[in-house]
N, C-alpha and C. Protein backbone atom coordinates (compact mmCIF):
# COMPACT_ATOMS: atom_id res chain seq x y z
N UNK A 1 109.83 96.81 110.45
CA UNK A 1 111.02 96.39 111.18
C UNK A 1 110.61 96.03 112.61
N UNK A 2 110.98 94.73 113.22
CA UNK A 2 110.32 94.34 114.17
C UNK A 2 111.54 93.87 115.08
N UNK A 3 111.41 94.84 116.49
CA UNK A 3 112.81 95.11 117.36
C UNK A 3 111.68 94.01 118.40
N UNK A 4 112.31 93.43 118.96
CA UNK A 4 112.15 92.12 120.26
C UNK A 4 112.94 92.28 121.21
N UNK A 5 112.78 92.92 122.47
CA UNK A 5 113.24 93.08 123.83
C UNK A 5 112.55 91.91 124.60
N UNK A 6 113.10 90.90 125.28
CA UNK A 6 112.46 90.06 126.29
C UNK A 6 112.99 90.74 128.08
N UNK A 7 111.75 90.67 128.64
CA UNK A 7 111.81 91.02 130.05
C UNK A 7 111.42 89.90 130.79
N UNK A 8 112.14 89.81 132.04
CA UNK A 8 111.40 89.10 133.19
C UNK A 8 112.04 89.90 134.07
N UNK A 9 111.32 88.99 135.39
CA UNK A 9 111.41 90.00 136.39
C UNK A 9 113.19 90.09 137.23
N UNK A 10 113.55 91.32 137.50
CA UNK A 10 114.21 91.72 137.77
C UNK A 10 115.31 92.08 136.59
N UNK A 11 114.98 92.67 135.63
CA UNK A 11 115.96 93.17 134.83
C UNK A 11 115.84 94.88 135.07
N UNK A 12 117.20 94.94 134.50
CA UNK A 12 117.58 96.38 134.50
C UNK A 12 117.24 97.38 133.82
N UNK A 13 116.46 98.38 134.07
CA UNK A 13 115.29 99.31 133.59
C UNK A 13 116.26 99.90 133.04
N UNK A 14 117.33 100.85 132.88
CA UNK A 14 117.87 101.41 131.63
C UNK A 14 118.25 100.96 130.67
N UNK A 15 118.51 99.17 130.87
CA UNK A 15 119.32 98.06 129.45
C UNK A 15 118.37 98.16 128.90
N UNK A 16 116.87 97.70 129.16
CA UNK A 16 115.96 98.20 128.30
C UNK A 16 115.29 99.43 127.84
N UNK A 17 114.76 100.18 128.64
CA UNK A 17 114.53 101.39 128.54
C UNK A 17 115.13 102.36 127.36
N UNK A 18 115.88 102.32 128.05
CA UNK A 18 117.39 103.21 127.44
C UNK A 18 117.34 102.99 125.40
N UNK A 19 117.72 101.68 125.58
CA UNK A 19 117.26 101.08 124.14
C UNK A 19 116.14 101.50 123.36
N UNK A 20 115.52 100.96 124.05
CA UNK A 20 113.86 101.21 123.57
C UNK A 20 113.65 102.33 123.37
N UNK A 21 114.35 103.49 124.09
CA UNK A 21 113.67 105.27 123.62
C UNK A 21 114.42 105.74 122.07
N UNK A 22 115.39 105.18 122.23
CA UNK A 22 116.21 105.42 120.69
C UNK A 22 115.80 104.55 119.62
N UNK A 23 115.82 103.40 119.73
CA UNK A 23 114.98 102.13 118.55
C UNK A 23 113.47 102.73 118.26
N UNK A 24 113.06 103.01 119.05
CA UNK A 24 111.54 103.41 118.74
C UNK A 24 111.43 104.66 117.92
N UNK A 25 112.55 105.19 117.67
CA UNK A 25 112.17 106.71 116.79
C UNK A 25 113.10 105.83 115.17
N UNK A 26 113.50 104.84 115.47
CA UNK A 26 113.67 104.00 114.25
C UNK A 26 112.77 104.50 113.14
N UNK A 27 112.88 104.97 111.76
CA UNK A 27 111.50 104.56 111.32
C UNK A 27 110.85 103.42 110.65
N UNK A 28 109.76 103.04 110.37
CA UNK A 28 109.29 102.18 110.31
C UNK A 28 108.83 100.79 110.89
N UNK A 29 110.03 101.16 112.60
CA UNK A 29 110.39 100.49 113.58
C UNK A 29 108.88 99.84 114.41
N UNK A 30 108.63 98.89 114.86
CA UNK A 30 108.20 98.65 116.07
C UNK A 30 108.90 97.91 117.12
N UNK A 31 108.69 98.10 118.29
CA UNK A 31 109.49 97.64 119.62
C UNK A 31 108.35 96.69 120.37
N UNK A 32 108.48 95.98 120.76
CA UNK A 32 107.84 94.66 121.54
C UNK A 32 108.61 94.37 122.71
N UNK A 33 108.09 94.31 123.70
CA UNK A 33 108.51 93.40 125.14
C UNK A 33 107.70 91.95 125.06
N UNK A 34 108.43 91.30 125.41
CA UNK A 34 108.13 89.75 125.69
C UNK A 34 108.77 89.34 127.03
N UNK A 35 107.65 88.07 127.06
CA UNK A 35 108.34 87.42 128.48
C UNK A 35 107.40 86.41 128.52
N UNK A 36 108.02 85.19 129.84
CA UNK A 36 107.29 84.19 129.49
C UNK A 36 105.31 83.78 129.73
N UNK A 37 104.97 84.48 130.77
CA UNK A 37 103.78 84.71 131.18
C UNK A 37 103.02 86.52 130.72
N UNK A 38 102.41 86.63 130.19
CA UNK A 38 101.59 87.91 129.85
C UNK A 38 101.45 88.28 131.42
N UNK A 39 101.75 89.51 131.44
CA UNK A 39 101.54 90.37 133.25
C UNK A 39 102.72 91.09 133.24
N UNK A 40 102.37 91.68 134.61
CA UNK A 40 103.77 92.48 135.32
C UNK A 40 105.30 92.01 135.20
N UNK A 41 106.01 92.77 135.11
CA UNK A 41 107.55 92.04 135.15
C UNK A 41 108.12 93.07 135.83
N UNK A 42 108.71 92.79 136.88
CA UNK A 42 109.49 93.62 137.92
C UNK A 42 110.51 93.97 137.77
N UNK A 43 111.15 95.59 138.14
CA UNK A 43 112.47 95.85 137.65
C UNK A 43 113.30 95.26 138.52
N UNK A 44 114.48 95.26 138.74
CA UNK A 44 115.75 94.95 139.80
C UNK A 44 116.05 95.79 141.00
N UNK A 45 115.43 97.56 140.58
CA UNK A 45 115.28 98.30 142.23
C UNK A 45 113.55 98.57 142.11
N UNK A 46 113.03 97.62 141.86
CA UNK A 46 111.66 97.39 142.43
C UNK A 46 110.08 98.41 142.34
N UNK A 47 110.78 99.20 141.55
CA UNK A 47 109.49 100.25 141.69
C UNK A 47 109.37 100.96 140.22
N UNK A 48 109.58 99.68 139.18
CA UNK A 48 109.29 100.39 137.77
C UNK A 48 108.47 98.72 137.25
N UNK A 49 107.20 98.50 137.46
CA UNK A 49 106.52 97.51 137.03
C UNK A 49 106.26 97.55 135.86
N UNK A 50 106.11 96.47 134.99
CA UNK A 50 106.15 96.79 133.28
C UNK A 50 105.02 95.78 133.00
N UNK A 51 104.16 96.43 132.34
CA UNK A 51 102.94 94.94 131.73
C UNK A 51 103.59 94.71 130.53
N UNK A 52 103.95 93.01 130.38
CA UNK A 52 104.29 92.74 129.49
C UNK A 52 103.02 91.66 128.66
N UNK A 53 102.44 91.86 127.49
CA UNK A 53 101.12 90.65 126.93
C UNK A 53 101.67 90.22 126.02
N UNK A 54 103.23 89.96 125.78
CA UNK A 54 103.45 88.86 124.41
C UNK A 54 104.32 87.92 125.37
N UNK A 55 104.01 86.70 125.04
CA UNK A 55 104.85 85.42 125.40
C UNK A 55 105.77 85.63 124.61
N UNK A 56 107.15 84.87 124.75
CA UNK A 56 108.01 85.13 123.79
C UNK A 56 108.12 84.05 122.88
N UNK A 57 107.40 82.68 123.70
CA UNK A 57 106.98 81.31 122.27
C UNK A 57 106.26 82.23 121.26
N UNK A 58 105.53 83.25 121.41
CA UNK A 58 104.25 83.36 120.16
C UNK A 58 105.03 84.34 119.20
N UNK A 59 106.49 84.60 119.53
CA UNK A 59 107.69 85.47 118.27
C UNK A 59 108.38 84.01 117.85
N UNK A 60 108.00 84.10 116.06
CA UNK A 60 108.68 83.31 115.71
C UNK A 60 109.85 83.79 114.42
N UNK A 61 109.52 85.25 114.43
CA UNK A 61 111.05 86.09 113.85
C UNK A 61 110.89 87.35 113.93
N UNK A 62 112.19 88.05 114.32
CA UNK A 62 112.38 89.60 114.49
C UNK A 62 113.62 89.87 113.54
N UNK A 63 113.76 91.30 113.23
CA UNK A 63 114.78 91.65 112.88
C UNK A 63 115.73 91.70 113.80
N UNK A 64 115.50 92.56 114.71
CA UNK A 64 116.37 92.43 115.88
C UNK A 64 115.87 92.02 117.51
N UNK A 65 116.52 91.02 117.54
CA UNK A 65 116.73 90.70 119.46
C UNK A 65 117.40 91.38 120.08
N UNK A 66 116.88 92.30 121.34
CA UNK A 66 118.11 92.54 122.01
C UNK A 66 117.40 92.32 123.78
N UNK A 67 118.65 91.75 124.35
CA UNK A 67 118.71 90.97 126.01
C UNK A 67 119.38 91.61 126.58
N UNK A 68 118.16 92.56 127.44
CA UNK A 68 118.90 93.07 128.43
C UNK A 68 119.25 92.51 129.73
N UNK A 69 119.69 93.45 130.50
CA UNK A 69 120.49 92.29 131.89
C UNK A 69 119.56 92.69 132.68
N UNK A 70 120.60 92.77 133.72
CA UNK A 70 119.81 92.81 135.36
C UNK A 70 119.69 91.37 135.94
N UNK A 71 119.45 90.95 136.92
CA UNK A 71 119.27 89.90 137.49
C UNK A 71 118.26 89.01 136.69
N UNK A 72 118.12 89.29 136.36
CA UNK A 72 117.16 88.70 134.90
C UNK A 72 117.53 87.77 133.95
N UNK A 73 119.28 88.36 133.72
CA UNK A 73 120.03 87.10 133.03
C UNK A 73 120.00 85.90 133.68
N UNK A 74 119.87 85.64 134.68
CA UNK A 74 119.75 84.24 135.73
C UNK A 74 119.10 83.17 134.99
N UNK A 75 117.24 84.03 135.22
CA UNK A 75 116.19 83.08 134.40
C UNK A 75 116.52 83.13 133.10
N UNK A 76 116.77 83.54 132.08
CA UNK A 76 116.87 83.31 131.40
C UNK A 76 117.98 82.48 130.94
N UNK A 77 119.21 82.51 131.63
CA UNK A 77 120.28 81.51 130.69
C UNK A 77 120.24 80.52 131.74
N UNK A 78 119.01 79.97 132.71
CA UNK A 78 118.85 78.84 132.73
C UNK A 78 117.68 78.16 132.46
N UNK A 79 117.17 79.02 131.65
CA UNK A 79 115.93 78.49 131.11
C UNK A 79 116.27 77.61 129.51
N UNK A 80 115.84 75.88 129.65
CA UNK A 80 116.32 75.69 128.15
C UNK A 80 115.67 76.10 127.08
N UNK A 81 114.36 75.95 127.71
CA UNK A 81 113.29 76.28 126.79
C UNK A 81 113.72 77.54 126.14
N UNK A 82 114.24 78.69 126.89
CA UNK A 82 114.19 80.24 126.81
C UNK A 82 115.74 79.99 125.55
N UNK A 83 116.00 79.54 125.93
CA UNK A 83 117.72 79.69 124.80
C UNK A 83 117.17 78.76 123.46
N UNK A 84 116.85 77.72 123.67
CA UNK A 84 116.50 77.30 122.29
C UNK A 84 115.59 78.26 121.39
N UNK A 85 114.61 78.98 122.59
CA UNK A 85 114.03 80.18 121.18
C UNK A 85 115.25 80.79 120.83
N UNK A 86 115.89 81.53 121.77
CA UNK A 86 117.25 82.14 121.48
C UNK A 86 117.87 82.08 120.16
N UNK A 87 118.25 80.95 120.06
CA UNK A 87 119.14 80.26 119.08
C UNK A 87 118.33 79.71 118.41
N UNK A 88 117.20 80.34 117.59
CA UNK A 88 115.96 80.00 116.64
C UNK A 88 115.53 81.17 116.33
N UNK A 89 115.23 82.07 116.97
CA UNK A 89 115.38 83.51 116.93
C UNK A 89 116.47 84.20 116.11
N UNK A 90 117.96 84.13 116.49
CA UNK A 90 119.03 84.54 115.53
C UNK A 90 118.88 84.04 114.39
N UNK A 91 118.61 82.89 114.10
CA UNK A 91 118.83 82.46 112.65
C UNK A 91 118.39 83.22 111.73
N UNK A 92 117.34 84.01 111.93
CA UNK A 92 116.78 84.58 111.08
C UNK A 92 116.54 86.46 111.51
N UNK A 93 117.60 86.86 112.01
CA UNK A 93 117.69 88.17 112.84
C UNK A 93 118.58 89.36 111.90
N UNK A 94 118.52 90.56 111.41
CA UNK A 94 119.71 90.82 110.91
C UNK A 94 120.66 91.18 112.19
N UNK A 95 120.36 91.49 113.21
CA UNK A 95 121.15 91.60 114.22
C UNK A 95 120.53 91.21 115.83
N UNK A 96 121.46 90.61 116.21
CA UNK A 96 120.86 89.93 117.51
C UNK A 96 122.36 90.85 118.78
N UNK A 97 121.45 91.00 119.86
CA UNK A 97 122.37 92.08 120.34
C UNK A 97 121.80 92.42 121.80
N UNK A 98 122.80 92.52 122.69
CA UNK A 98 122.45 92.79 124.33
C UNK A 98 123.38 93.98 124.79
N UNK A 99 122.60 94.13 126.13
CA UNK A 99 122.97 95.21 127.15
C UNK A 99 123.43 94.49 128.37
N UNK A 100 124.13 95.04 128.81
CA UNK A 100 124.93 94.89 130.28
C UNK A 100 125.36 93.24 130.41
N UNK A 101 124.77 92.88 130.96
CA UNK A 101 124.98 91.04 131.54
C UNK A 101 123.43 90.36 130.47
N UNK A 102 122.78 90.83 129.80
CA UNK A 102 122.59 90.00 128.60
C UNK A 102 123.34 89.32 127.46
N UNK A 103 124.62 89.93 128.18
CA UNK A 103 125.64 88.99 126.61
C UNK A 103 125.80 87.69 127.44
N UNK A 104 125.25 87.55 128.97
CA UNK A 104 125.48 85.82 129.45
C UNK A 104 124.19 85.58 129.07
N UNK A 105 123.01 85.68 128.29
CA UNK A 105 122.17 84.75 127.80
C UNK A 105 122.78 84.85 126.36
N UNK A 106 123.05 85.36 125.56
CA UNK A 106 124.00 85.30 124.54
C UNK A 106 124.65 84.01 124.67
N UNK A 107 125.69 84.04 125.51
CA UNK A 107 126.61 83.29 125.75
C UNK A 107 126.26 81.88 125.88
N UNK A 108 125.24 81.58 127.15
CA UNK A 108 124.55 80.58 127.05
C UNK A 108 124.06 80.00 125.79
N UNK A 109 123.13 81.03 124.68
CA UNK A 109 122.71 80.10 124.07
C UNK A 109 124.03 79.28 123.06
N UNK A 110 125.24 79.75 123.15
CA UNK A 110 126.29 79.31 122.16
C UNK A 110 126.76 80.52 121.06
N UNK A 111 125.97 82.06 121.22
CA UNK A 111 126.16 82.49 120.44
C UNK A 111 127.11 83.28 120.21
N UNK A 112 128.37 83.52 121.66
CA UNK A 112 129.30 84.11 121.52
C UNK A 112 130.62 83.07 121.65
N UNK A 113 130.74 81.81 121.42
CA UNK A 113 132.21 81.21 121.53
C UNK A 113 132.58 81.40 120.66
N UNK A 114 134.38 81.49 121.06
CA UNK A 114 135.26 81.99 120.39
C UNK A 114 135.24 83.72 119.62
N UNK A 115 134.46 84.30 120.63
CA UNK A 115 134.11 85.84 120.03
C UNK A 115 134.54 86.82 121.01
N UNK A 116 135.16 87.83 120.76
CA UNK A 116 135.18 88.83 121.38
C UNK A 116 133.74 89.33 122.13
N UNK A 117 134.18 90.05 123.29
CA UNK A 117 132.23 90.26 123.80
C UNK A 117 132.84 91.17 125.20
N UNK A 118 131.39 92.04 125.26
CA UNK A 118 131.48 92.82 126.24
C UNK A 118 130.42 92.57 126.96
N UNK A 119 130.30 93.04 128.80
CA UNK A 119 129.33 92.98 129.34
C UNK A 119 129.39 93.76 130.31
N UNK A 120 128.68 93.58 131.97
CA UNK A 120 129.19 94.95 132.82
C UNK A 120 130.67 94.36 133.65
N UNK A 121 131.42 95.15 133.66
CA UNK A 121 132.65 94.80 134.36
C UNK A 121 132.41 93.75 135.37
N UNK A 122 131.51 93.45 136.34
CA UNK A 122 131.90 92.85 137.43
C UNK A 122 131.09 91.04 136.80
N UNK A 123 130.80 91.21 135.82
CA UNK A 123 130.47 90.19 135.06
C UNK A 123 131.25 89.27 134.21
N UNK A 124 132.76 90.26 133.67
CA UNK A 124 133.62 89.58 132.88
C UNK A 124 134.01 87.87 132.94
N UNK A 125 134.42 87.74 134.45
CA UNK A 125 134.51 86.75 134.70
C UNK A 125 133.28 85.32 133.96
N UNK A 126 132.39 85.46 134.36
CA UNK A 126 130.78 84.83 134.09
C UNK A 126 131.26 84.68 132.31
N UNK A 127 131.48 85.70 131.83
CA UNK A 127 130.99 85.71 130.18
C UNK A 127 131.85 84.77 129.78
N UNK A 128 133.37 84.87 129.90
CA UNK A 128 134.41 83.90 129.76
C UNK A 128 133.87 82.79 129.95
N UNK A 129 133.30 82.61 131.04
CA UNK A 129 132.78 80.95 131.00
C UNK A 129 131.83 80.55 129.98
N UNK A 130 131.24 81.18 129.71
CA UNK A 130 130.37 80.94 128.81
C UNK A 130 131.28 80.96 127.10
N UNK A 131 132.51 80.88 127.35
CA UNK A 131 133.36 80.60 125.86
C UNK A 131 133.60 82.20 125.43
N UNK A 132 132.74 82.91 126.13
CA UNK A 132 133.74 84.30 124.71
C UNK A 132 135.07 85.17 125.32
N UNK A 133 135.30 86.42 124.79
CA UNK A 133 136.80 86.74 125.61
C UNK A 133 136.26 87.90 125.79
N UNK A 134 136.21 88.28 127.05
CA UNK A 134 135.27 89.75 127.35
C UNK A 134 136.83 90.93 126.51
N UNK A 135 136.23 91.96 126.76
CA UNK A 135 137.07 93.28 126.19
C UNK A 135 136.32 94.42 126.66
N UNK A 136 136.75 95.53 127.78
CA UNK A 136 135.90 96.45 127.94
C UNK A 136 135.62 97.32 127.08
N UNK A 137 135.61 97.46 126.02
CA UNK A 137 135.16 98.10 125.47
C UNK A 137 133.37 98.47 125.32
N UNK A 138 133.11 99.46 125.05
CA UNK A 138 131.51 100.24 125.19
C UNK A 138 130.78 99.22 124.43
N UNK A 139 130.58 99.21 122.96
CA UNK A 139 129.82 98.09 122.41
C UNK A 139 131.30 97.47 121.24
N UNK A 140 130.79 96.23 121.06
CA UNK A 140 131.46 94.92 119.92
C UNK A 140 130.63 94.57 119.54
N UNK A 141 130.60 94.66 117.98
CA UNK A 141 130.05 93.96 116.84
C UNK A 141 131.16 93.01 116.23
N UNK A 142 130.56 91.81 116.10
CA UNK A 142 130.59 90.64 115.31
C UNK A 142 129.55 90.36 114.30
N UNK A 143 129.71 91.04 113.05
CA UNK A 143 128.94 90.64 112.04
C UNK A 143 127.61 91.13 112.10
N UNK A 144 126.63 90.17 112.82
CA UNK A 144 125.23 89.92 113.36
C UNK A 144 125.16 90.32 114.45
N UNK A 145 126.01 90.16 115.89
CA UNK A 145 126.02 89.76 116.69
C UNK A 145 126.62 91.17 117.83
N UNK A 146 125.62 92.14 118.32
CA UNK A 146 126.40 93.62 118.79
C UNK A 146 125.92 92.77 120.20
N UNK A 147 127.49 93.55 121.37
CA UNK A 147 127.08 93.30 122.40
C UNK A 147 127.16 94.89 123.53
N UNK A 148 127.01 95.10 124.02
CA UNK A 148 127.51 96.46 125.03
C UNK A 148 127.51 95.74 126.26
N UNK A 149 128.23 97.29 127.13
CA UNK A 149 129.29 96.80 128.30
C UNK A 149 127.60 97.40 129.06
N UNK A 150 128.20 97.74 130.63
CA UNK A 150 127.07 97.71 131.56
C UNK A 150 126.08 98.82 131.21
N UNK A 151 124.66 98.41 131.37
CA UNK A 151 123.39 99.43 131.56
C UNK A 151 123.41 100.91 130.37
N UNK A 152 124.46 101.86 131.10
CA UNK A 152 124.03 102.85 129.84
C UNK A 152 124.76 103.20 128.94
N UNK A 153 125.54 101.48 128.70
CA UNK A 153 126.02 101.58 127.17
C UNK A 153 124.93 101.08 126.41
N UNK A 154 124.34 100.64 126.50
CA UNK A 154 122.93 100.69 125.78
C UNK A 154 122.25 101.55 124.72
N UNK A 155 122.64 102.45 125.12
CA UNK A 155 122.38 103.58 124.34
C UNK A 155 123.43 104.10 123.24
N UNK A 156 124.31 103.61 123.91
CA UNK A 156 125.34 104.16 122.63
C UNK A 156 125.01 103.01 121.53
N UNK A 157 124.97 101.49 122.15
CA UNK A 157 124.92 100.36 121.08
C UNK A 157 123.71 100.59 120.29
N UNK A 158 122.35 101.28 120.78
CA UNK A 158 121.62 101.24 120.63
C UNK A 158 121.16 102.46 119.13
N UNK A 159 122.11 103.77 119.29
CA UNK A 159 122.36 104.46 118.18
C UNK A 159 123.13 103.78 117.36
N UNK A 160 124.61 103.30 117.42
CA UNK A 160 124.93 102.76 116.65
C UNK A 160 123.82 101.74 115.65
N UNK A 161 123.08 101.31 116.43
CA UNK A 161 122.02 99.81 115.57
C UNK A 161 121.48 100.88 114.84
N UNK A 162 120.77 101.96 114.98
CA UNK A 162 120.01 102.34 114.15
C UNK A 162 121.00 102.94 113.14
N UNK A 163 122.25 103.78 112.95
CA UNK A 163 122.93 103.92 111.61
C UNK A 163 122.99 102.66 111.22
N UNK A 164 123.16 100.86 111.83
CA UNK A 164 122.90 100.22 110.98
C UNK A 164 121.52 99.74 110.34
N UNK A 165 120.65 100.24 110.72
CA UNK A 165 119.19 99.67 110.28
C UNK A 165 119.06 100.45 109.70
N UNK A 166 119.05 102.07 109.45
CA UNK A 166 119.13 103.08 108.27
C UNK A 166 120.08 103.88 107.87
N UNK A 167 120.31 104.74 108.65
CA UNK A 167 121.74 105.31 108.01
C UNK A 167 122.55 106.26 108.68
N UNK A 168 123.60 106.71 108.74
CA UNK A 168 124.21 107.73 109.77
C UNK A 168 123.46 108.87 110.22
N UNK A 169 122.43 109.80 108.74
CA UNK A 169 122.11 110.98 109.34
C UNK A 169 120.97 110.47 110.05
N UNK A 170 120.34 109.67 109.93
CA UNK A 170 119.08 109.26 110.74
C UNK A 170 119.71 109.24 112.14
N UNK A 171 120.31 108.34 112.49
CA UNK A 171 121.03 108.07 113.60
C UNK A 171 121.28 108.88 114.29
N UNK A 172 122.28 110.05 113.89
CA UNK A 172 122.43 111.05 114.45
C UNK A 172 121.11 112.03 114.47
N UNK A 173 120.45 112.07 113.76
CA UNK A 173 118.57 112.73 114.49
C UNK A 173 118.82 112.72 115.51
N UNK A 174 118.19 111.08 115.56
CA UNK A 174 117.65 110.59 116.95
C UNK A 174 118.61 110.55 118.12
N UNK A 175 119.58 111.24 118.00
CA UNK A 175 121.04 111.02 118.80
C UNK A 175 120.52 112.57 119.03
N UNK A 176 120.26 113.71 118.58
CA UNK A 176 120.06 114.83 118.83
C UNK A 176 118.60 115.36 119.49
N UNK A 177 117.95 114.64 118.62
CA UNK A 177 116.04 114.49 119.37
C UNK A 177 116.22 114.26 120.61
N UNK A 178 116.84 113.15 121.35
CA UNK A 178 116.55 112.82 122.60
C UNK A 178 117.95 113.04 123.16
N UNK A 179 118.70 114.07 122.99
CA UNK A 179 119.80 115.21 123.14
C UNK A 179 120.93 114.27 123.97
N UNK A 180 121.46 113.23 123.59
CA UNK A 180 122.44 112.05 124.06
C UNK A 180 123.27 113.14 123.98
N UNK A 181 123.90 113.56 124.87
CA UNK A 181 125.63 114.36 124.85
C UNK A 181 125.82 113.89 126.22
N UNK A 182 126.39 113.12 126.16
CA UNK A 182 126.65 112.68 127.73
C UNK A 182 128.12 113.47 128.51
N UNK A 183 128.17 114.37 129.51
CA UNK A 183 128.74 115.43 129.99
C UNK A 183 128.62 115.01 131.38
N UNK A 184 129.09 113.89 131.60
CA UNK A 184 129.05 113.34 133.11
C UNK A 184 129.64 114.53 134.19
N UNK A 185 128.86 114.12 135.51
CA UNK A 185 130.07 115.37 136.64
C UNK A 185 131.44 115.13 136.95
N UNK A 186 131.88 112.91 137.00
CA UNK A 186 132.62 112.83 137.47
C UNK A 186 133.51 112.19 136.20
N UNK A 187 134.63 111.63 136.37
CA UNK A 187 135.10 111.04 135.28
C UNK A 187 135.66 109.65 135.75
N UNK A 188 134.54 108.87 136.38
CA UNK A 188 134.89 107.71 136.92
C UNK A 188 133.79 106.86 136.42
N UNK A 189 133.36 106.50 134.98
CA UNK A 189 132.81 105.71 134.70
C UNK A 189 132.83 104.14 134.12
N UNK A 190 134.15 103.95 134.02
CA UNK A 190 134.77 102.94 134.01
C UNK A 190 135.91 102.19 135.58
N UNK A 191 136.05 100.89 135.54
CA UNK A 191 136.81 100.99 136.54
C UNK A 191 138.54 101.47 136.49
N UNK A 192 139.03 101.54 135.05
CA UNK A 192 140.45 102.11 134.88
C UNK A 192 140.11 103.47 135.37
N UNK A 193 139.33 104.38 135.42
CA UNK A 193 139.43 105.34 136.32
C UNK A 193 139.01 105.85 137.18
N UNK A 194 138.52 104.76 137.88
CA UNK A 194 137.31 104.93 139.28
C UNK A 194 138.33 104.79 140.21
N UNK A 195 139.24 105.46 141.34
CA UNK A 195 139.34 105.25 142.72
C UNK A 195 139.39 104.05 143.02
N UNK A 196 139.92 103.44 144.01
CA UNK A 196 139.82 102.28 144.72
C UNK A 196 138.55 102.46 145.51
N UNK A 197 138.38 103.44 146.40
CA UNK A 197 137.30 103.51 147.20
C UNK A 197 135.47 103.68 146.59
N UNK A 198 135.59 104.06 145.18
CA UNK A 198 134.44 104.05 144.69
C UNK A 198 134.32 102.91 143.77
N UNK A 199 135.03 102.19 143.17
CA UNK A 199 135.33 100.83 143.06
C UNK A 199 134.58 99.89 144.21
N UNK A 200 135.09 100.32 145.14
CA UNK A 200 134.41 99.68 146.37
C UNK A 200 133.15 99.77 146.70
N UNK A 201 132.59 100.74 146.57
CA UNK A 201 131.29 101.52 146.69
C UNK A 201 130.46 101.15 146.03
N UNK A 202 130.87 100.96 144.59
CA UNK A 202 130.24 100.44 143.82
C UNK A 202 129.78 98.98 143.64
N UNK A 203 130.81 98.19 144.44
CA UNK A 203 130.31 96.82 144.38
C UNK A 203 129.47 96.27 145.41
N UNK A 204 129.01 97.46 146.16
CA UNK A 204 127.91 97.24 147.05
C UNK A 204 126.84 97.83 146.42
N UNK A 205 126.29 98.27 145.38
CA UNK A 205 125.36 98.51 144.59
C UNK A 205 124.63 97.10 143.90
N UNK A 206 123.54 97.20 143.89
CA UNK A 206 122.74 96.22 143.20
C UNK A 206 122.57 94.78 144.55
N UNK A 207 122.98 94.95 145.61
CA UNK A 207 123.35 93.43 146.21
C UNK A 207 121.96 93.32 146.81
């Protein structure tokens, strides 16, 4: 089973990460980073460097794609070259699937119009343009096609994929192995219940 994460520089170290620690206890699983030049690929707060040595021309099928965000979605959904693999890639995927603001290279390549789709809140706007109808919800599946909302929904989409690649009790293992009970301090992880003022706070993050 062959999982395909593409990186460039400045994407968001938990959309991938995050993913990658749960897919990888998949069994039978392997996980791959790609990107367009073999080397370093830089995170988005700058101090998690990643060697990446597969081009992503030299994948010519995975079971699963998944695009994470971070400022990263940029190059990629204006890269044509990068979306036509995209949309050559799915054809032959059982599930093709992103984290945070990877559902706008999604989007770009054509693969969410007329679809329900999630991404990180301050992104909604962006995805719409790109033809789909955002919905905050944590992750949306369409068929083939899983998307999750910002960074560490990732992980939830990311268990979910594996009850679909093997089966619930597996899933839940690896949901217990790497002890996911998420028991936050505050209860403002969405913006329906974030404060106005941390709302605010928050949109000075990442700038």
């Amino acid at each position: 089973m062959d999982i395909v994460i593409p990186l460039f520089d400045d994407f968001e170290p938990l959309d991938a990460i995050g993913p990658y620690e749960i897919l990888a206890y998949v069994p039978g699983a392997t996980v791959r980073f790609v990107t367009d030049e073999p080397g370093p690929v830089r995170d988005t707060l700058g101090s998690l460097p990643v060697h990446v040595p597969v081009r992503y021309s030299e994948v010519e099928h995975c079971d699963v794609l998944l695009v994470p965000g971070g400022g990263s979605f940029r190059t990629m959904a204006d890269d044509p070259a990068f979306l036509d693999w995209v949309r050559r890639i799915h054809t032959g995927t059982r599930f093709t699937t992103s984290v945070c603001t990877g559902s706008l290279v999604l989007g770009a390549a054509g693969l969410l119009d007329g679809l329900t789709a999630t991404t990180h809140w301050e992104a909604a706007a962006q995805l719409e343009a790109y033809g789909a109808s955002y919905t905050p919800e944590r992750v949306v599946r369409h068929d083939r096609v899983i998307t999750s909302a910002g960074v560490s929904s990732g992980i939830d989409m990311a268990i979910r994929l594996a009850a679909l690649l093997t089966d619930e009790v597996t899933a839940q293992a690896i949901q217990l192995y790497t002890e996911y009970d998420p028991q936050p301090p505050f209860d403002t992880g969405s913006v329906t219940k974030a404060p106005a003022e941390v709302l605010e706070r928050a949109r000075t993050l990442g700038r």
